[in-house]
C-alpha atoms as a PDB file:
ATOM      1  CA  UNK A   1     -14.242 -18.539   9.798  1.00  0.00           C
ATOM      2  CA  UNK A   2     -10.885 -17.468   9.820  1.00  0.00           C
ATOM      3  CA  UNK A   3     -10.016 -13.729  11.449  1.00  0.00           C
ATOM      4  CA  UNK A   4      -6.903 -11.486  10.726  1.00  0.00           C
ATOM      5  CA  UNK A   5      -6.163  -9.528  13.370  1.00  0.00           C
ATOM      6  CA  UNK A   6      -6.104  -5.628  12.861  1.00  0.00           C
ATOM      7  CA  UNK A   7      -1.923  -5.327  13.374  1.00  0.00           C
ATOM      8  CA  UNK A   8      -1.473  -8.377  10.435  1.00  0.00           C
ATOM      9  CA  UNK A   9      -3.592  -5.988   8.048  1.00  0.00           C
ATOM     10  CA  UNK A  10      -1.353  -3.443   9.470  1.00  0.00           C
ATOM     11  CA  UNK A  11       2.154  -4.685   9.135  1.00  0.00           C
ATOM     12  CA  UNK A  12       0.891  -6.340   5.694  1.00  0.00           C
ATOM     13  CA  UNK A  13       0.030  -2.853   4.476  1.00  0.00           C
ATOM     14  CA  UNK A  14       3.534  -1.531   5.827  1.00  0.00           C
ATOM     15  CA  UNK A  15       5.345  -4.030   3.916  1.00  0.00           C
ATOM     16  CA  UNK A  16       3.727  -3.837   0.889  1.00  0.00           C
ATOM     17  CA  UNK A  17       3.520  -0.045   0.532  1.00  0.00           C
ATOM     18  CA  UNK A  18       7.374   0.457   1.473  1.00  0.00           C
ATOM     19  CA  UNK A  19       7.588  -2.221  -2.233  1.00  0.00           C
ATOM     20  CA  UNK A  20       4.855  -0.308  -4.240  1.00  0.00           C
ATOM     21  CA  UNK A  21       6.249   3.531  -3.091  1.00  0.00           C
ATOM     22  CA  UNK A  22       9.830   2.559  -4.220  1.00  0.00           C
ATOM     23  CA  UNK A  23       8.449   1.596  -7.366  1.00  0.00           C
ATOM     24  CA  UNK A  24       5.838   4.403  -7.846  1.00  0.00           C
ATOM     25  CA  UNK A  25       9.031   6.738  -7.376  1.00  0.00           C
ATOM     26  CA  UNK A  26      11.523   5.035  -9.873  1.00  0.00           C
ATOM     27  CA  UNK A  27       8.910   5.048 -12.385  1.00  0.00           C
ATOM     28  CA  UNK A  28       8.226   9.187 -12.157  1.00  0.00           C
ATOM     29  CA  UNK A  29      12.085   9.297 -11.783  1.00  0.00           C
ATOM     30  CA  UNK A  30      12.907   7.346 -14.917  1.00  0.00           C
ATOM     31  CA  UNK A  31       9.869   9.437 -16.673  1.00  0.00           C
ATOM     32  CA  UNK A  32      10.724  12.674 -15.658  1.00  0.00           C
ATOM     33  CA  UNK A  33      14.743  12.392 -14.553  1.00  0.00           C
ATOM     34  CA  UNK A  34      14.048  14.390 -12.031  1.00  0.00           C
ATOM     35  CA  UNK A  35      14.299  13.319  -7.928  1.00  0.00           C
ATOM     36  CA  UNK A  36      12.542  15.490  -6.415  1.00  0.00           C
ATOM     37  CA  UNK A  37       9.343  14.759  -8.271  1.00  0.00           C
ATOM     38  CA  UNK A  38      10.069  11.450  -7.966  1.00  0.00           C
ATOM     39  CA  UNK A  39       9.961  11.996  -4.075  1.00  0.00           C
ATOM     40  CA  UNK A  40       7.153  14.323  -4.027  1.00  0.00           C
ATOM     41  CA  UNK A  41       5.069  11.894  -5.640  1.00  0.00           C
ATOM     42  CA  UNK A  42       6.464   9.071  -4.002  1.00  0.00           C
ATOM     43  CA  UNK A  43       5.394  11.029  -0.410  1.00  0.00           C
ATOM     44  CA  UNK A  44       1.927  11.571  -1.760  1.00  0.00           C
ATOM     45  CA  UNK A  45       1.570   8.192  -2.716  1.00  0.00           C
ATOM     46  CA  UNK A  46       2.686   6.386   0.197  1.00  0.00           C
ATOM     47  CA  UNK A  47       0.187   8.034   2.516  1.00  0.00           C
ATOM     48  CA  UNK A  48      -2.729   7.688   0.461  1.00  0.00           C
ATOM     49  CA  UNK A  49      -2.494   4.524  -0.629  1.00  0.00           C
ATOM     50  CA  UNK A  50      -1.659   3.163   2.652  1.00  0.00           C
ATOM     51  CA  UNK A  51      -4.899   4.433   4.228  1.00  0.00           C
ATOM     52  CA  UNK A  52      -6.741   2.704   1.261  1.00  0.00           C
ATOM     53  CA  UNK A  53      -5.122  -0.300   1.292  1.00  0.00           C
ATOM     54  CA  UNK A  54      -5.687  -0.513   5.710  1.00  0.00           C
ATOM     55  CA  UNK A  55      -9.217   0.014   4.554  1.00  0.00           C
ATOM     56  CA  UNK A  56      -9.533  -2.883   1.920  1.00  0.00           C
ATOM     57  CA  UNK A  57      -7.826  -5.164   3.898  1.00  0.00           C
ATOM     58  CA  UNK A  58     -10.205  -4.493   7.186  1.00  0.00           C
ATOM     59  CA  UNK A  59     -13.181  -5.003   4.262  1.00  0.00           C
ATOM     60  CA  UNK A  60     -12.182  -8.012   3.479  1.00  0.00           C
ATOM     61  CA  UNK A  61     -11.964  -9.862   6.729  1.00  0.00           C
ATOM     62  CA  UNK A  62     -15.747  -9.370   6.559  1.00  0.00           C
ATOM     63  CA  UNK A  63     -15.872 -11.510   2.893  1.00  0.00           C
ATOM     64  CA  UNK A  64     -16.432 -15.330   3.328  1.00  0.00           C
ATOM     65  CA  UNK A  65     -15.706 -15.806  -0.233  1.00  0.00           C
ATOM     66  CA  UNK A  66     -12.907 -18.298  -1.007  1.00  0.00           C
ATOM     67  CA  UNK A  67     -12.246 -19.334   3.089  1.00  0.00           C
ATOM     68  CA  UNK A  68     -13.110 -22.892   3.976  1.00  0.00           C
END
């Protein structure tokens, strides 16, 4: 079985929520025209959905399903 260590799921969730955060925030900014909300939410965001993501990922390593 194949095992990814704790700082790929780490450096994986880095990566992808820097992608996903600058997106969350030009989507409020281009619905509400305003920066700072974008940014607020964008702050909000990041955090939480980092921490959720760390925690999927580490979930997942435990799932045989679909590794050979």
């Amino acid at each position: 079985m194949v095992h990814e260590s704790k700082a790929r799921s780490l450096i994986k969730a880095v990566s992808w929520r820097i992608m996903a955060t600058i997106t969350t925030a030009a989507i409020v900014y281009f619905m509400t025209g305003d920066f700072s909300v974008a940014l607020a939410v964008g702050s909000i965001e990041v955090v939480a959905k980092f921490l959720l993501y760390y925690i999927h990922e580490r979930i997942w390593t435990h799932v045989s399903f679909g590794i050979r």
